[in-house]
Protein backbone atom coordinates (compact mmCIF):
# COMPACT_ATOMS: atom_id res chain seq x y z
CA UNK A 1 17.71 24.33 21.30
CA UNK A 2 16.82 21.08 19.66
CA UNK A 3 13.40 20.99 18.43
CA UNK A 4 10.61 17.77 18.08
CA UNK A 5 11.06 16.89 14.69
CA UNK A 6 8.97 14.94 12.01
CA UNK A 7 9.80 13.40 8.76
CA UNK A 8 7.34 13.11 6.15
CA UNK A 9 7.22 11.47 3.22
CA UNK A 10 6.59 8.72 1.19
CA UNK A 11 7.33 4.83 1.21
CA UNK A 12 11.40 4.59 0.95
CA UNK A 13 12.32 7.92 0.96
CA UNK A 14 14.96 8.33 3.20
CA UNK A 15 13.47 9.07 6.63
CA UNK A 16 15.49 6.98 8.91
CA UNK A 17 18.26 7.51 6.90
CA UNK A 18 17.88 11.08 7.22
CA UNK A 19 17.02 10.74 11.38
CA UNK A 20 19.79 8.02 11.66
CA UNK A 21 22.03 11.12 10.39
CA UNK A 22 20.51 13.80 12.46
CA UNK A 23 21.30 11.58 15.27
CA UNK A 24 24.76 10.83 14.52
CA UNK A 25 25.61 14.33 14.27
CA UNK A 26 24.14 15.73 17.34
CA UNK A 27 26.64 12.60 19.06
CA UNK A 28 29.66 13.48 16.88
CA UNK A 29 28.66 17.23 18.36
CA UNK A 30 28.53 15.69 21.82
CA UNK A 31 31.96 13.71 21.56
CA UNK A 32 29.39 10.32 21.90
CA UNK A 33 30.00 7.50 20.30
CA UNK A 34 26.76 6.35 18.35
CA UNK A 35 26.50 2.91 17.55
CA UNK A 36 22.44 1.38 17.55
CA UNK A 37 21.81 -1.75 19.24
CA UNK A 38 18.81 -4.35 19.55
CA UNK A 39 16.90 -4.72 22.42
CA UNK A 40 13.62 -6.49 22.98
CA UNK A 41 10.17 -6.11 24.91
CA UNK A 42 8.91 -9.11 26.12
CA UNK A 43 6.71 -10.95 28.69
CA UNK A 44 3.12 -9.93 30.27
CA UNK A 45 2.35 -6.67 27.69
CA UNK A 46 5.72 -6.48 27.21
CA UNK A 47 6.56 -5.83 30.91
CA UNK A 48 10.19 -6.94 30.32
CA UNK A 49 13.23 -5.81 28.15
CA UNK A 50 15.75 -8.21 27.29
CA UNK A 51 18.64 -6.83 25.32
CA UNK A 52 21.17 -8.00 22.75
CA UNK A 53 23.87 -7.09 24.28
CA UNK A 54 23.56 -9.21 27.40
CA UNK A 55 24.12 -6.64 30.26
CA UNK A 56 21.58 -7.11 32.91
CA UNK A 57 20.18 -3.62 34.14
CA UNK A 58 16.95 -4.63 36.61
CA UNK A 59 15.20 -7.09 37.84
CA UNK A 60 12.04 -7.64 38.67
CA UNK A 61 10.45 -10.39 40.96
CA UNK A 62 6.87 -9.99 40.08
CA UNK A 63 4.37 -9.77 37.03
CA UNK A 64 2.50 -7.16 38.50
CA UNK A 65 1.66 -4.31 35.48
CA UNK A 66 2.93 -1.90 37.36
CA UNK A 67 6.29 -3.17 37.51
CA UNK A 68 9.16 -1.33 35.78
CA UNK A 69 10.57 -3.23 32.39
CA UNK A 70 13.75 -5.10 33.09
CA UNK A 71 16.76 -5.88 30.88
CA UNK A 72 17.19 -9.28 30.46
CA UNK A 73 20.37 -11.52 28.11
CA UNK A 74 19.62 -11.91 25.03
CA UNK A 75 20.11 -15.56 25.13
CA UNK A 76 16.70 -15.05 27.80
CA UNK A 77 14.53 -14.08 24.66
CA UNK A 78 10.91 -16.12 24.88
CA UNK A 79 11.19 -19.26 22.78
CA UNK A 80 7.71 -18.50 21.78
CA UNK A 81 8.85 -15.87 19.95
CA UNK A 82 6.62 -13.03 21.76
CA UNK A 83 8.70 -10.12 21.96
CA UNK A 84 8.96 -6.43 20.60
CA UNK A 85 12.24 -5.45 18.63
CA UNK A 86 13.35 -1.99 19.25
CA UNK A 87 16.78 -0.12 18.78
CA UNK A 88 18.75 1.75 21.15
CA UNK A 89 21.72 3.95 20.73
CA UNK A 90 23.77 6.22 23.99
CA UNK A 91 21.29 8.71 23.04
CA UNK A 92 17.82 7.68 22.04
CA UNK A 93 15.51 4.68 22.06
CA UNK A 94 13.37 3.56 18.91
CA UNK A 95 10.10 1.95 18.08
CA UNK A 96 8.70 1.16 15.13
CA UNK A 97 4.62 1.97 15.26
CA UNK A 98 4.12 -0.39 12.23
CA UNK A 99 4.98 -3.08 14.90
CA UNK A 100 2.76 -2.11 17.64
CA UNK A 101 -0.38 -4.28 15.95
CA UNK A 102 -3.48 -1.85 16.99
CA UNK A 103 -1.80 -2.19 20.19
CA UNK A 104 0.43 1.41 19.88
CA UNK A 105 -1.49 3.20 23.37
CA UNK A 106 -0.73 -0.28 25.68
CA UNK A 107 3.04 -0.16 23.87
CA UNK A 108 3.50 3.62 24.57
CA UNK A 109 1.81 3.56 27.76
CA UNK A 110 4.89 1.30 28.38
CA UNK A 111 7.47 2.52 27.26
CA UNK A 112 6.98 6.01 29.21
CA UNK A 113 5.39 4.31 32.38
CA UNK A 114 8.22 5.57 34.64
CA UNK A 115 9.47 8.66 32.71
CA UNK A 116 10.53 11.37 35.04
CA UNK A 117 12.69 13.29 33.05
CA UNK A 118 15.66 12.87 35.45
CA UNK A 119 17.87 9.47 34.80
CA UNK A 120 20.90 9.64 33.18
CA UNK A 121 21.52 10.20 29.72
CA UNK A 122 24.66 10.93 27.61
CA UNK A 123 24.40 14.52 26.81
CA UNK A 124 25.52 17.79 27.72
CA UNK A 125 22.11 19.22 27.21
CA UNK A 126 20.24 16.43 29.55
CA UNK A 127 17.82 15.42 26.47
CA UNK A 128 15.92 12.00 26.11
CA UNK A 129 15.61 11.73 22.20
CA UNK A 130 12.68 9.04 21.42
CA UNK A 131 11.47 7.92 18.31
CA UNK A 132 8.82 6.64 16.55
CA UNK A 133 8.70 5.24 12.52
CA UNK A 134 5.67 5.01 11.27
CA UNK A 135 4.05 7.37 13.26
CA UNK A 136 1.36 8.26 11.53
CA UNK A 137 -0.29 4.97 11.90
CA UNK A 138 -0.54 5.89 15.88
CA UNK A 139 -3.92 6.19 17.77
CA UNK A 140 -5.59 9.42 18.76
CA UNK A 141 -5.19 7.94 22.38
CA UNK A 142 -1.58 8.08 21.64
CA UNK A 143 -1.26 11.01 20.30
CA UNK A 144 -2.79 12.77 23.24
CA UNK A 145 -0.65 10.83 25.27
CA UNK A 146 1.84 12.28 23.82
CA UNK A 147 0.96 15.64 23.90
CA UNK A 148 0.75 15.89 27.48
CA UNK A 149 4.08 14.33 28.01
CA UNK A 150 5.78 16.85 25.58
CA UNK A 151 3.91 19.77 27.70
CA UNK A 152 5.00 18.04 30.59
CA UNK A 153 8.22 17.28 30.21
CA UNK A 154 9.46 20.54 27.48
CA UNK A 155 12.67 20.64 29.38
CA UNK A 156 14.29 17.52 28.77
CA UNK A 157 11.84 15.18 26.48
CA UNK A 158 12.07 15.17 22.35
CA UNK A 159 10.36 13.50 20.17
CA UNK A 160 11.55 11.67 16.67
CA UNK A 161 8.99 11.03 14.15
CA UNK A 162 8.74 9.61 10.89
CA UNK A 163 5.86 9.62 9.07
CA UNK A 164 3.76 9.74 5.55
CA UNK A 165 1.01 11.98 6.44
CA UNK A 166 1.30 15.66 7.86
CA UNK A 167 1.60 15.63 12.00
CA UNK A 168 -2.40 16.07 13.67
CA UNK A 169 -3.70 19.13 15.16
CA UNK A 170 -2.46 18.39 18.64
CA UNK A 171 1.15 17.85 17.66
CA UNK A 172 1.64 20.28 15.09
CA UNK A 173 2.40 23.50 17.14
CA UNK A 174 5.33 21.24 19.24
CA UNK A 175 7.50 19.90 16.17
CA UNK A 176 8.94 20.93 13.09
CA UNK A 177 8.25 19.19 10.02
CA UNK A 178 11.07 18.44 7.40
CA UNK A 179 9.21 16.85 4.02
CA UNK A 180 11.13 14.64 1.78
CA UNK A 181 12.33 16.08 -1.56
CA UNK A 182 11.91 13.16 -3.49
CA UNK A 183 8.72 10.40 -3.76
CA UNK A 184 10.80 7.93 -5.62
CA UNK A 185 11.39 4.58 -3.31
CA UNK A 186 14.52 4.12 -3.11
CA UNK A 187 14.19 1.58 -0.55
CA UNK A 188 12.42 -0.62 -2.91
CA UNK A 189 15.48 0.26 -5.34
CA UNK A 190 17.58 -1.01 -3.03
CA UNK A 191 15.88 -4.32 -1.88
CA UNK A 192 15.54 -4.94 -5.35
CA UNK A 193 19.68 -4.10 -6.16
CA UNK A 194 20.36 -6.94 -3.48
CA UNK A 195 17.44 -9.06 -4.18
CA UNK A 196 16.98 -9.48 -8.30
CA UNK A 197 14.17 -12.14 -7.80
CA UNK A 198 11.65 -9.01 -6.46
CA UNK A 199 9.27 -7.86 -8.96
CA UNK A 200 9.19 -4.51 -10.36
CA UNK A 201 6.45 -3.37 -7.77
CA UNK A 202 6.22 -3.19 -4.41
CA UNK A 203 3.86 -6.14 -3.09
CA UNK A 204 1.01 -4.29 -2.15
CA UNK A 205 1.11 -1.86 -5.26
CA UNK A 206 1.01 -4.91 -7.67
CA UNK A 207 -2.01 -6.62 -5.03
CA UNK A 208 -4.31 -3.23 -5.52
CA UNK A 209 -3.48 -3.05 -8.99
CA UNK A 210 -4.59 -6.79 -9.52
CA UNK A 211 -7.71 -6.22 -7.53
CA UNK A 212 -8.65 -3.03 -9.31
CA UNK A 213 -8.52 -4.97 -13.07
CA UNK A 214 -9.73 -8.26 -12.26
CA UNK A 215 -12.80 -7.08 -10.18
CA UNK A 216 -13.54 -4.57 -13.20
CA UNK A 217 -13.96 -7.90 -15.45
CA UNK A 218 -16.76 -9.55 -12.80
CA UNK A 219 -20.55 -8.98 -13.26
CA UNK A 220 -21.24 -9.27 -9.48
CA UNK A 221 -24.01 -10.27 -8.05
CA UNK A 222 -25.08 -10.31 -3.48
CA UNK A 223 -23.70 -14.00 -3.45
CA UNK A 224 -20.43 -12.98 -4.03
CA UNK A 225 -19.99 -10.60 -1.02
CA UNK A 226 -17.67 -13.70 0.76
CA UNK A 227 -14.79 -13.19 -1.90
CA UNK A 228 -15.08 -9.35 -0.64
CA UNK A 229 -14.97 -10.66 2.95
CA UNK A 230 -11.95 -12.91 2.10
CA UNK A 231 -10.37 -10.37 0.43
CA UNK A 232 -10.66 -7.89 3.51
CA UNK A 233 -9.49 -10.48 5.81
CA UNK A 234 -6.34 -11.12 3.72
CA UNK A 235 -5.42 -7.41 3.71
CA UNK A 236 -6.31 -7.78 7.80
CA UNK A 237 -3.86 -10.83 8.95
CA UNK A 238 -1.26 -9.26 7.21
CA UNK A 239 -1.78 -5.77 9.38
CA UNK A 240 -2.58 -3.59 6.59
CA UNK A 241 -4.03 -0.50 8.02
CA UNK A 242 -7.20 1.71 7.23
CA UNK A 243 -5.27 4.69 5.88
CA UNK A 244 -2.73 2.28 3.56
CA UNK A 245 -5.71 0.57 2.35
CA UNK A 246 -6.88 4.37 1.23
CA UNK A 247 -3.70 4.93 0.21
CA UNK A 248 -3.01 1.92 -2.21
CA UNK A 249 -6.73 2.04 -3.80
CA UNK A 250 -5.86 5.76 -4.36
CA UNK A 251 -2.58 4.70 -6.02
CA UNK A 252 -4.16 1.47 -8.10
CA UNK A 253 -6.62 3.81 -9.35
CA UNK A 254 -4.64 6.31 -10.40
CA UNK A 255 -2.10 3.90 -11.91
CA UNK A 256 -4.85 2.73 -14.24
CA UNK A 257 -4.67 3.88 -17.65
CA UNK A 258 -7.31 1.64 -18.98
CA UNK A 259 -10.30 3.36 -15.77
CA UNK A 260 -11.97 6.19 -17.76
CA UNK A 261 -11.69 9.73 -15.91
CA UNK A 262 -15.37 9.78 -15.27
CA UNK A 263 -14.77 6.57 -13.22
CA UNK A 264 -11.55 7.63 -11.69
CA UNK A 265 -13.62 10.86 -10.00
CA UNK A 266 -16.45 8.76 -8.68
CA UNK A 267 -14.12 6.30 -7.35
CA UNK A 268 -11.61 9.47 -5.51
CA UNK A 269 -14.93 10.91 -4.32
CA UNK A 270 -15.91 7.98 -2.16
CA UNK A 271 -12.05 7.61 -0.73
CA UNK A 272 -12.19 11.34 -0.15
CA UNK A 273 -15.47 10.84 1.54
CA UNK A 274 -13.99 8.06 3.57
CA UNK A 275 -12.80 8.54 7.29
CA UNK A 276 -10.08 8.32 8.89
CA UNK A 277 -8.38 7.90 5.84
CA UNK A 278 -5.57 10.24 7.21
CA UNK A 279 -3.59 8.93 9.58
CA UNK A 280 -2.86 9.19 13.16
CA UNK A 281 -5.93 8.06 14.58
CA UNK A 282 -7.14 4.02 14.35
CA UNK A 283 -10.52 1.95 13.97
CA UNK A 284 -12.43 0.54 16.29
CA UNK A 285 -12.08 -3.26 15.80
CA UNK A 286 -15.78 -3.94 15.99
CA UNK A 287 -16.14 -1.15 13.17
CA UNK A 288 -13.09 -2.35 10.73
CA UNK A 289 -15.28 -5.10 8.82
CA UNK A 290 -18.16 -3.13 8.31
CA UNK A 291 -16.13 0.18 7.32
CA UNK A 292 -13.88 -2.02 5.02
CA UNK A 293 -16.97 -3.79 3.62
CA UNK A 294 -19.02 -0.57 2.48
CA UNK A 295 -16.17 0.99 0.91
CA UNK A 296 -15.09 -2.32 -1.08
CA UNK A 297 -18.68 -2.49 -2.18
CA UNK A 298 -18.69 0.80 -2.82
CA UNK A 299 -15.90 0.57 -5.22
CA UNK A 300 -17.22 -2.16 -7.20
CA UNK A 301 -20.61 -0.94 -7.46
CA UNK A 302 -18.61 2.23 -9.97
CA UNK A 303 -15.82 -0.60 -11.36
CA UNK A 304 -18.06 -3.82 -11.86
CA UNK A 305 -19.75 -5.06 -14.93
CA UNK A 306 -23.38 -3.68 -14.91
């Protein structure tokens, strides 16, 4: 029996590698070839798949939302540029949560809109493999989605994850959980192996560790609460998440030779204190400025010049 499985770890890791493997071995096991391809959801919330490959498997004549998502060419792609990569392989589809922009219930909703459990797949054991990187940074509304579909569907559906925080509550019971033996990013090694021009750090390491020193040095004062604002809205347009904002203030402080330790604790007690900070559950948008705002303050009230 193949189980749900989730891979946890941190950044660079190894995975996809390591689900890119598992995958490649239960085809090999199969007598499937596995090869991953690129295909693309496009159109009116995504109601449309065009693929790389350039074999047309639907159509559709309408723009209703309750239409099915059709394969399109690839040379059909939206000049705009509007459309959501995923990969495919004879055996499972992919989606990258990272991707999904706040958006991850309306993409999932999507994705398994017409799942029945019943079309064709290429296996012996009648399993639709689906995965998700990045998993963590799904909704609650997601996740419960999910959980009803694995309850519904036990028989035939399994789900991929890969993720840097422990699985919720409500998944837990359904998957195993394989942790990473190593934290060392060896992604980042090998980005910078190809790419020698990278600095040492990853980019959003070195930005929290900037912040952190040069915000020390300030003697603020209430008119400077718009260089906090654009500050928060830099971190936003460039989709940084609640729980990686946690995560890489957590990192930055501990990084920080030069904080004394009486300073470190105050500053882990108010991103322990913080919620949400966890994973697998999102923000409301009309709460993300003010959340981001108190704890920013909150932070520079221990770190700032008195």
């Amino acid at each position: 029996m193949i189980p749900n499985i989730c891979w946890v770890g941190d950044h660079g890791t190894g995975k996809r590698t390591a689900l890119h493997a598992f995958l490649k071995s239960y085809a090999a096991k199969e007598g499937i070839p596995f090869h991953i391809k690129t295909k693309y959801l496009v159109g009116k919330l995504l109601n449309s798949i065009s693929s790389s490959n350039g074999t047309e498997a639907a159509d559709s004549s309408s723009d209703s939302e309750d239409e099915v998502p059709v394969t399109r060419p690839d040379d059909d792609k939206p000049a705009d540029g509007k459309f959501f990569p995923f990969e495919v392989s004879s055996i499972h589809q992919g989606y990258d949560v990272a991707r999904m922009s706040l958006q991850d219930k309306n993409y999932i909703y999507t994705i398994f809109k017409n799942f029945s459990g019943s079309s064709y797949v290429l296996s012996t054991n009648n399993f639709h493999f689906v995965v998700f990187y990045h998993a963590h940074l799904m909704s609650e509304e997601s996740v419960i989605f999910l959980q009803e579909k694995l309850e519904q569907y036990s028989g035939c559906l399994r789900l991929f994850f890969t993720s840097q925080y422990p699985l919720p509550q409500r998944l837990a019971d359904h998957f195993i959980e394989i942790q990473m033996e190593t934290t060392h990013n060896y992604l980042y090694d090998t980005l910078r192996a190809r790419y020698p021009h990278m600095p040492e750090s990853p980019a959003w390491t070195t930005w929290f560790t900037k912040t952190l020193k040069s915000w020390s040095e300030v003697t603020w004062t209430t008119g400077d609460v718009p260089i906090v604002r654009q500050w928060i809205y830099f971190c936003l347009q460039r989709n940084l998440r609640w729980c990686e904002l946690i995560e890489y203030w957590t990192r930055a402080i501990e990084a920080a030779d030069w904080l004394p330790g009486a300073k470190k604790l105050e500053l882990y007690r108010v991103l322990s204190f913080a919620e949400g900070g966890g994973g697998w559950q999102i923000i409301p948008s009309y709460r993300i400025p003010l959340l981001w705002e108190s704890l920013l303050l909150s932070i520079i009230a221990i770190i700032g010049k008195n």
